[in-house]
C-alpha atoms as a PDB file:
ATOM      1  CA  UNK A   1     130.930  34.699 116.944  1.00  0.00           C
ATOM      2  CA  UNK A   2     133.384  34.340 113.856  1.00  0.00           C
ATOM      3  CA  UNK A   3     131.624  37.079 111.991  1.00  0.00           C
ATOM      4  CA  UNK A   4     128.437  35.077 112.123  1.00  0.00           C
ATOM      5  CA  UNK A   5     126.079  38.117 113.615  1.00  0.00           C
ATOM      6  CA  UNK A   6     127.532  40.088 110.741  1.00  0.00           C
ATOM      7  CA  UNK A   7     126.436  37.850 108.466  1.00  0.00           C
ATOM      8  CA  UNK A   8     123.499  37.309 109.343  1.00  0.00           C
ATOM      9  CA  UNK A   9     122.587  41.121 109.824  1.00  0.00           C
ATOM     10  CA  UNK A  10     124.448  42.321 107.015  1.00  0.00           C
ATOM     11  CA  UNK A  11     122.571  40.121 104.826  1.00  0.00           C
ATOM     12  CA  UNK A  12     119.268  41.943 105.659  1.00  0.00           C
ATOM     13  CA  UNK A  13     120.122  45.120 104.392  1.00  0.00           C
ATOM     14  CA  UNK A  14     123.582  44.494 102.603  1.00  0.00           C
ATOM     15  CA  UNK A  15     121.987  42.559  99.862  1.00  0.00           C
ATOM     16  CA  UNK A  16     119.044  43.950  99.471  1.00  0.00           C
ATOM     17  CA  UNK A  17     120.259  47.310  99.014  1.00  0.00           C
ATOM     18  CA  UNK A  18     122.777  46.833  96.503  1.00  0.00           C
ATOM     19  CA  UNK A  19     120.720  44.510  94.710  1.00  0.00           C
ATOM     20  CA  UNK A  20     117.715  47.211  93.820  1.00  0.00           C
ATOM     21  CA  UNK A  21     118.508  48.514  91.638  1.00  0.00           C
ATOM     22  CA  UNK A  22     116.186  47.757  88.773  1.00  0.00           C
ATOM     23  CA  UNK A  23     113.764  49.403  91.553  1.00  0.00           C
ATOM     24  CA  UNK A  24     115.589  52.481  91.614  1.00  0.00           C
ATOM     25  CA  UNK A  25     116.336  52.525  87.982  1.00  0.00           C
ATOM     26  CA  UNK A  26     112.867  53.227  87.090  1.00  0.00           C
ATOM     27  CA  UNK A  27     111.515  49.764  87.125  1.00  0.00           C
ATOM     28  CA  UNK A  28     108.098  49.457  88.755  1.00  0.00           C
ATOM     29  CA  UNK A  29     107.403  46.307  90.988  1.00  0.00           C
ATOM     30  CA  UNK A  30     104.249  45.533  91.674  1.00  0.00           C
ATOM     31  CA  UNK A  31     102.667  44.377  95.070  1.00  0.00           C
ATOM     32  CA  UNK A  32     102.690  40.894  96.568  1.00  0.00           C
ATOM     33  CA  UNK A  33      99.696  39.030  95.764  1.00  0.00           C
ATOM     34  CA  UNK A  34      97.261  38.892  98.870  1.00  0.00           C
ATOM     35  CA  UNK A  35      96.219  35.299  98.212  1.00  0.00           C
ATOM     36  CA  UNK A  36      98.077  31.989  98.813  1.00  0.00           C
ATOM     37  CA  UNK A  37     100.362  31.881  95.813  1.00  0.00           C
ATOM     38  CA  UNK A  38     104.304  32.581  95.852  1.00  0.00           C
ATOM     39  CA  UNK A  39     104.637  36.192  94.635  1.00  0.00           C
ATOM     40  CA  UNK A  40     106.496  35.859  90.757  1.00  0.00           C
ATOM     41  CA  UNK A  41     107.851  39.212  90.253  1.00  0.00           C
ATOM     42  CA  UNK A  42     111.601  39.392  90.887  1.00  0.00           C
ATOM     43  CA  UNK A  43     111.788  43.662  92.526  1.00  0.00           C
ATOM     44  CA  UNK A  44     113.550  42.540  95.630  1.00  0.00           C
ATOM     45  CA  UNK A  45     116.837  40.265  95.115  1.00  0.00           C
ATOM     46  CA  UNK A  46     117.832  37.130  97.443  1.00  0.00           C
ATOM     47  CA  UNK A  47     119.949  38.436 100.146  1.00  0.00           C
ATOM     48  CA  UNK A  48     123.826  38.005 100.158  1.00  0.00           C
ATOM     49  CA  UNK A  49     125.708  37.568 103.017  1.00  0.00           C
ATOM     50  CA  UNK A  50     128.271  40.386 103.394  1.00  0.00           C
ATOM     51  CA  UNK A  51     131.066  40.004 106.265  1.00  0.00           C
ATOM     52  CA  UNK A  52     133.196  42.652 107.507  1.00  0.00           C
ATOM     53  CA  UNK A  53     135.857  40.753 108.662  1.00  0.00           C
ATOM     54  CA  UNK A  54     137.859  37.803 107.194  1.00  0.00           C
ATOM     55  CA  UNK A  55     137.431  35.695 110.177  1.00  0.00           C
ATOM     56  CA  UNK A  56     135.180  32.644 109.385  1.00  0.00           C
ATOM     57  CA  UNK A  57     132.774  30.380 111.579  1.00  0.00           C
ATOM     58  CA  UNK A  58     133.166  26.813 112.250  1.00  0.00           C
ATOM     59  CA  UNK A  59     131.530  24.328 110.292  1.00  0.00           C
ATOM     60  CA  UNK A  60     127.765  23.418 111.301  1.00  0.00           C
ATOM     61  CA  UNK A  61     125.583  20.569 111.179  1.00  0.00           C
ATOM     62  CA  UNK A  62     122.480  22.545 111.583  1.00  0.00           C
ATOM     63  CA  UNK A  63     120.074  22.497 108.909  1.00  0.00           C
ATOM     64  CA  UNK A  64     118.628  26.344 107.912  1.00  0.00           C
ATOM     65  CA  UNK A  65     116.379  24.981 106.300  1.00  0.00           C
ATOM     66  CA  UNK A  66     114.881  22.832 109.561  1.00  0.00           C
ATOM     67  CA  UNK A  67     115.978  25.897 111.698  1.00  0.00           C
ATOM     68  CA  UNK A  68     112.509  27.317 110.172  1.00  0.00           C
ATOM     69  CA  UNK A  69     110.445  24.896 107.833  1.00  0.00           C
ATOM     70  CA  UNK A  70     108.596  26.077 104.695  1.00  0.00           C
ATOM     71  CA  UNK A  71     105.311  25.819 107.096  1.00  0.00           C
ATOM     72  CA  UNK A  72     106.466  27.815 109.249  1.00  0.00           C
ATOM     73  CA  UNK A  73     107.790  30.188 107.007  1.00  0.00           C
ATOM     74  CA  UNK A  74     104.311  30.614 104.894  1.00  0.00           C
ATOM     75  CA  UNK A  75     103.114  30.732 107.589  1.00  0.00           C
ATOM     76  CA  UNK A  76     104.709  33.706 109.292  1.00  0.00           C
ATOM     77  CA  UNK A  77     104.526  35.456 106.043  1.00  0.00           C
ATOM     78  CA  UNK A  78     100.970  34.258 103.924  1.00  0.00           C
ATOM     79  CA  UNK A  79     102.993  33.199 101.221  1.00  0.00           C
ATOM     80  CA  UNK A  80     103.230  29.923  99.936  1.00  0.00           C
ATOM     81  CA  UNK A  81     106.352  28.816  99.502  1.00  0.00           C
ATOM     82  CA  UNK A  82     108.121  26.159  97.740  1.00  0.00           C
ATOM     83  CA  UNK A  83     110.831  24.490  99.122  1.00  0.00           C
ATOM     84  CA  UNK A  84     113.972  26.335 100.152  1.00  0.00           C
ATOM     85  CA  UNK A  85     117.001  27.096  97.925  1.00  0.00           C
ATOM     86  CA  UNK A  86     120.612  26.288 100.543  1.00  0.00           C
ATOM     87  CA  UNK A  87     123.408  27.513 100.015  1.00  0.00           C
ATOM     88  CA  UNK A  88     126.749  28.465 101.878  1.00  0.00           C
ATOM     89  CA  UNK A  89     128.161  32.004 103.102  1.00  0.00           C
ATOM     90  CA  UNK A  90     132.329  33.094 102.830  1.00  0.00           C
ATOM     91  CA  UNK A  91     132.455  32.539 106.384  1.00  0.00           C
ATOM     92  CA  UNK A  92     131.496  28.900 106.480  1.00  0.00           C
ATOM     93  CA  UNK A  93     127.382  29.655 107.542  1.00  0.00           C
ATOM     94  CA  UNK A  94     124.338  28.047 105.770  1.00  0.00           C
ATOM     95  CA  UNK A  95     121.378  29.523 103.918  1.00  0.00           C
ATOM     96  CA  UNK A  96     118.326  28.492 103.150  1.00  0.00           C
ATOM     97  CA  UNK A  97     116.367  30.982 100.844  1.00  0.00           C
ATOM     98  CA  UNK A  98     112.550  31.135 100.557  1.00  0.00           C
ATOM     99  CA  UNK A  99     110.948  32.838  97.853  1.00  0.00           C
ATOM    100  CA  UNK A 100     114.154  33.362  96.145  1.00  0.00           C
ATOM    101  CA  UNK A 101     113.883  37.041  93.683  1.00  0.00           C
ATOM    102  CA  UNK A 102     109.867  37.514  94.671  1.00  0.00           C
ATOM    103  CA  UNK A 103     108.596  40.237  96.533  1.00  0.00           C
ATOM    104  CA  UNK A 104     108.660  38.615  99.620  1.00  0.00           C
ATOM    105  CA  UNK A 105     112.264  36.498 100.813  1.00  0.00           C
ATOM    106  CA  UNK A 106     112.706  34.754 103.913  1.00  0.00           C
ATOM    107  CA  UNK A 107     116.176  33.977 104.797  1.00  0.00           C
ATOM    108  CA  UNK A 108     117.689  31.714 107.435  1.00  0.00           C
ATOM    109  CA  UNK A 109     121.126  31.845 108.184  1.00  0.00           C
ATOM    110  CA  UNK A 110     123.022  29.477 110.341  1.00  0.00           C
ATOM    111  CA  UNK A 111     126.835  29.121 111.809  1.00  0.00           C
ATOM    112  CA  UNK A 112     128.726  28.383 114.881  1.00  0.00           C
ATOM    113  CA  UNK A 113     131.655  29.746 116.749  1.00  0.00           C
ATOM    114  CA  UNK A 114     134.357  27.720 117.667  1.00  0.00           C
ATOM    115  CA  UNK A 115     132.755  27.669 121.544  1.00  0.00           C
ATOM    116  CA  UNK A 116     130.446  29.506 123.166  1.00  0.00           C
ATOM    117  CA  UNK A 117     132.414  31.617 125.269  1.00  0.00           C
ATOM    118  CA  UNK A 118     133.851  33.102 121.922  1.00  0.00           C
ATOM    119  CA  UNK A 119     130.611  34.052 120.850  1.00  0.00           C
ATOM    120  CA  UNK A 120     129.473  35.456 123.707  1.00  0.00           C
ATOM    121  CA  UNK A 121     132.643  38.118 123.512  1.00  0.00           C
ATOM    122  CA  UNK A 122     131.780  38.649 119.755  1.00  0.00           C
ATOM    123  CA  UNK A 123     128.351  39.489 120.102  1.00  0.00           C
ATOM    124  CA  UNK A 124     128.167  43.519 120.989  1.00  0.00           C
ATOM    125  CA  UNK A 125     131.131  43.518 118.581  1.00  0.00           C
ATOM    126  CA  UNK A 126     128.989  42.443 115.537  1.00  0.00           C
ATOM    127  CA  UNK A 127     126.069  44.052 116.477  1.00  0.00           C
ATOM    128  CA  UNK A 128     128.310  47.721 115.958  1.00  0.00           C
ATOM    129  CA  UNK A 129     129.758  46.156 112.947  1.00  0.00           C
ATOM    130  CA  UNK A 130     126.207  45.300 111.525  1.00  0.00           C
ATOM    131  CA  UNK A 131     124.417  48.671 112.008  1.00  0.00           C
ATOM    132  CA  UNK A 132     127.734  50.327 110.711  1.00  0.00           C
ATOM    133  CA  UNK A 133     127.652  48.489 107.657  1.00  0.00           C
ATOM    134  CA  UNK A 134     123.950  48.972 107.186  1.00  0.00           C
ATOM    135  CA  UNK A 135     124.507  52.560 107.563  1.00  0.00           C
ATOM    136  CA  UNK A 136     127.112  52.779 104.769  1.00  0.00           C
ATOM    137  CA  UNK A 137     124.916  50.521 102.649  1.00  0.00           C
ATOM    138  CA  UNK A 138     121.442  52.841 103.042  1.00  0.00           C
ATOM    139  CA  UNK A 139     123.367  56.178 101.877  1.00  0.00           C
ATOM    140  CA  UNK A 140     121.338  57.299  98.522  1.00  0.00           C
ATOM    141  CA  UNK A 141     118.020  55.652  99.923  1.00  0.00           C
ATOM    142  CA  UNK A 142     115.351  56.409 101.858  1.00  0.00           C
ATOM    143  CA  UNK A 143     115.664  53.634 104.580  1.00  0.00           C
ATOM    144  CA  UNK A 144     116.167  52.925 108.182  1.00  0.00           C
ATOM    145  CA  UNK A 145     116.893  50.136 110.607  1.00  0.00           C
ATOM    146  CA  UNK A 146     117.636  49.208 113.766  1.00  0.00           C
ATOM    147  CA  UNK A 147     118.814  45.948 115.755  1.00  0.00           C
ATOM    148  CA  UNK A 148     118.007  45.388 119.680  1.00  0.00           C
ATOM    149  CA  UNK A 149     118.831  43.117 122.305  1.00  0.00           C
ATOM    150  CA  UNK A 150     115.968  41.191 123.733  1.00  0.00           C
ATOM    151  CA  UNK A 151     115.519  39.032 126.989  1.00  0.00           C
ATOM    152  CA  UNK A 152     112.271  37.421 126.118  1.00  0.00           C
ATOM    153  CA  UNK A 153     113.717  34.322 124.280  1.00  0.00           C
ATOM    154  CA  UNK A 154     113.390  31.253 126.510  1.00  0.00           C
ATOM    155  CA  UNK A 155     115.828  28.856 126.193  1.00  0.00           C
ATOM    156  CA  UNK A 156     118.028  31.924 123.818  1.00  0.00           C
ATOM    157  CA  UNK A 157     121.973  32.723 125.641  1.00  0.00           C
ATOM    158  CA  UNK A 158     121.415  36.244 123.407  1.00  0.00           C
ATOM    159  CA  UNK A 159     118.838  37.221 120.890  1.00  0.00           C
ATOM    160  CA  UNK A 160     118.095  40.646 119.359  1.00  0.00           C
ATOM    161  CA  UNK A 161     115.141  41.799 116.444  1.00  0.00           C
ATOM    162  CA  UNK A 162     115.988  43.951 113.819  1.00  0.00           C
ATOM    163  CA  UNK A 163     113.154  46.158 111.996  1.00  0.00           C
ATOM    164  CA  UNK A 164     113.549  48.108 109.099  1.00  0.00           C
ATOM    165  CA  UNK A 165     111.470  50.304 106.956  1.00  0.00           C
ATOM    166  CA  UNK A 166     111.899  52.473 103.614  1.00  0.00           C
ATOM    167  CA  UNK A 167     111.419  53.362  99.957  1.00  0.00           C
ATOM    168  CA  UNK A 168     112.424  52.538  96.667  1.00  0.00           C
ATOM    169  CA  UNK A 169     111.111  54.029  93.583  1.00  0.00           C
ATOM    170  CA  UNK A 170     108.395  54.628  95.693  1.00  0.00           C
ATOM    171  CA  UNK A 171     107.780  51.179  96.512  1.00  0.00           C
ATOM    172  CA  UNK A 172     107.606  50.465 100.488  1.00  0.00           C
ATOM    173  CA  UNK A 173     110.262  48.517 101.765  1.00  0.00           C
ATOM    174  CA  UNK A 174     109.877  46.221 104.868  1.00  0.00           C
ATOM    175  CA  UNK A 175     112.100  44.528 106.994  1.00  0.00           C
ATOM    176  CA  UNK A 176     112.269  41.727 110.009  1.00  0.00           C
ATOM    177  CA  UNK A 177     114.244  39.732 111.716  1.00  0.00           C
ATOM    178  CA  UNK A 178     115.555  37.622 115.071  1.00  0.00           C
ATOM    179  CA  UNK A 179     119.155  36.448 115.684  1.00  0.00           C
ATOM    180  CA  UNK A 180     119.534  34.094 118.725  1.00  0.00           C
ATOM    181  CA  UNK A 181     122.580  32.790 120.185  1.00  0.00           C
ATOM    182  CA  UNK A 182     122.628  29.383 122.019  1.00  0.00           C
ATOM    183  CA  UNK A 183     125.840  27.931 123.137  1.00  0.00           C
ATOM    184  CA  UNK A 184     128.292  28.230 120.276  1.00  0.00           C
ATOM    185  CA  UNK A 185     125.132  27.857 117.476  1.00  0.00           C
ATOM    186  CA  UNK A 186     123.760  30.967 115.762  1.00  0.00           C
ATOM    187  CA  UNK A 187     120.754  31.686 113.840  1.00  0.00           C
ATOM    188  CA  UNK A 188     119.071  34.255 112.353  1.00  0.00           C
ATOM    189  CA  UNK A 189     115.502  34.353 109.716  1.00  0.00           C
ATOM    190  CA  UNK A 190     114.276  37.351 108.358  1.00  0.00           C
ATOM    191  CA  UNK A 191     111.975  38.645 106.375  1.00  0.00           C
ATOM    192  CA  UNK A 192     112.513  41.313 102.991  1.00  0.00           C
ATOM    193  CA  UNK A 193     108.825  42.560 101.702  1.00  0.00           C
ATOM    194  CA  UNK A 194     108.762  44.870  98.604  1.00  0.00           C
ATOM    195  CA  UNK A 195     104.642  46.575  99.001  1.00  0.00           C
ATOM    196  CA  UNK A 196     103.916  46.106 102.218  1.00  0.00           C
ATOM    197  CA  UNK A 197     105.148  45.661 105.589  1.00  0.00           C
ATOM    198  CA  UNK A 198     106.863  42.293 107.223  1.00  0.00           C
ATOM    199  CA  UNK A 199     105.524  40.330 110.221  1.00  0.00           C
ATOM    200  CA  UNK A 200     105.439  41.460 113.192  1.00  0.00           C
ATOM    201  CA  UNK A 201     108.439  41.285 115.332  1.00  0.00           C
ATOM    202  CA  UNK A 202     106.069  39.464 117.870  1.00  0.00           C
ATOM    203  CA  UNK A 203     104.965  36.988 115.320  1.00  0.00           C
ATOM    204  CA  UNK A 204     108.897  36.275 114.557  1.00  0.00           C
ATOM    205  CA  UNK A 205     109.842  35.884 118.166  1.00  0.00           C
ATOM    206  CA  UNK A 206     106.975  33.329 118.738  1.00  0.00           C
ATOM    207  CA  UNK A 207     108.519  31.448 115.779  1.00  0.00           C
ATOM    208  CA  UNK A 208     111.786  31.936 118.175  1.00  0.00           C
ATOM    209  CA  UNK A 209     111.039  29.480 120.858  1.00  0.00           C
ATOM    210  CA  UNK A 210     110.953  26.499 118.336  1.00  0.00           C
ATOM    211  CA  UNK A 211     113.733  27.310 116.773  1.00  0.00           C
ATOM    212  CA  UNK A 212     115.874  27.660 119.999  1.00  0.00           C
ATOM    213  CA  UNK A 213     114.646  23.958 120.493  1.00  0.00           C
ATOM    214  CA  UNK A 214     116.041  23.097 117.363  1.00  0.00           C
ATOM    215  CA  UNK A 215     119.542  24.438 118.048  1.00  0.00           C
ATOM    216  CA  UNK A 216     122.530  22.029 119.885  1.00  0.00           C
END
């Protein structure tokens, strides 16, 4: 899909990864508050996206930031969060960034192919891509993750959930996410927690049907 599961994926562990290092450098994080306020410590950084090719995706109208609202967001995650920060990928996808350098980020990450059947053909091809370059990016940490396919999505051409887990500095490191394909659209939200774990992947593919709704 024009390198859009790649973002999307990539961005999960890509970015974090590289971007610990104060973590790893001795710094020491502490956890994410319990309670209902955004967590202010800055351990795990806002997630980049990181293509592996130099093919881009089509432009979008979809809003990331409508894909999944700041409700829904807090909601998934008990942290309240202020509104998102957008930006734009390499490949011509859209971000919207909750809880920007806290301990807890949600991303959402949209794009489209140039038509559907192209991202249908694309689609096992990113998913190697992804765990290959999530691979490459875990060497010198203790961390682990895994993407799979998923049929449960009504409404979804192709979805998969991606879980992660690890540790830096001794600091536990979870990860969460869901990727759906719908036509030509793609989106993906995750979920980076520095101290304890992310939602459950049930929890994120409940917040799945809406999205789907939301997508062209």
């Amino acid at each position: 899909m024009n390198r859009a599961l790649s973002l999307g994926m990539t961005a999960i562990g890509v970015g974090l990864l590289a971007g610990c290092g104060a973590a790893s450098n001795g710094g020491s994080p502490t956890a994410a508050p319990t309670g209902a306020s955004t967590p202010t410590a800055t351990a795990v950084p806002t997630p980049t996206a990181a293509p592996t090719q130099s093919q881009t995706a089509a432009p979008t109208a979809l809003d990331p930031c409508q894909m999944v609202t700041v409700s829904e967001a807090s909601s998934l995650t008990g942290v309240s969060y202020g509104a998102g920060t957008e930006g734009t990928t390499s490949g011509g996808g859209k971000t919207c960034v909750y809880g920007a350098d806290t301990l807890n980020v949600f991303t959402v990450l949209v794009a489209v192919a140039s038509d559907a059947a192209t991202a249908q053909a694309d689609w096992a091809a990113e998913e190697a891509q992804v765990k290959s370059a999530l691979d490459e990016a875990a060497k010198g940490y203790t961390f682990t993750f895994k993407v799979d396919d998923v049929s449960n999505i009504s409404g979804a051409d192709r979805a998969a959930v991606g879980t992660g887990s690890g540790n830096i500095a001794g600091q536990t490191l979870g990860v969460a996410g869901v990727y759906l394909l719908k036509g030509p659209d793609f989106v993906s939200y995750s979920d980076l927690v520095l101290g304890h774990a992310a939602p459950s992947t049930s929890a994120l593919e409940g917040e799945a049907n809406t999205v789907v709704g939301r997508m062209t």
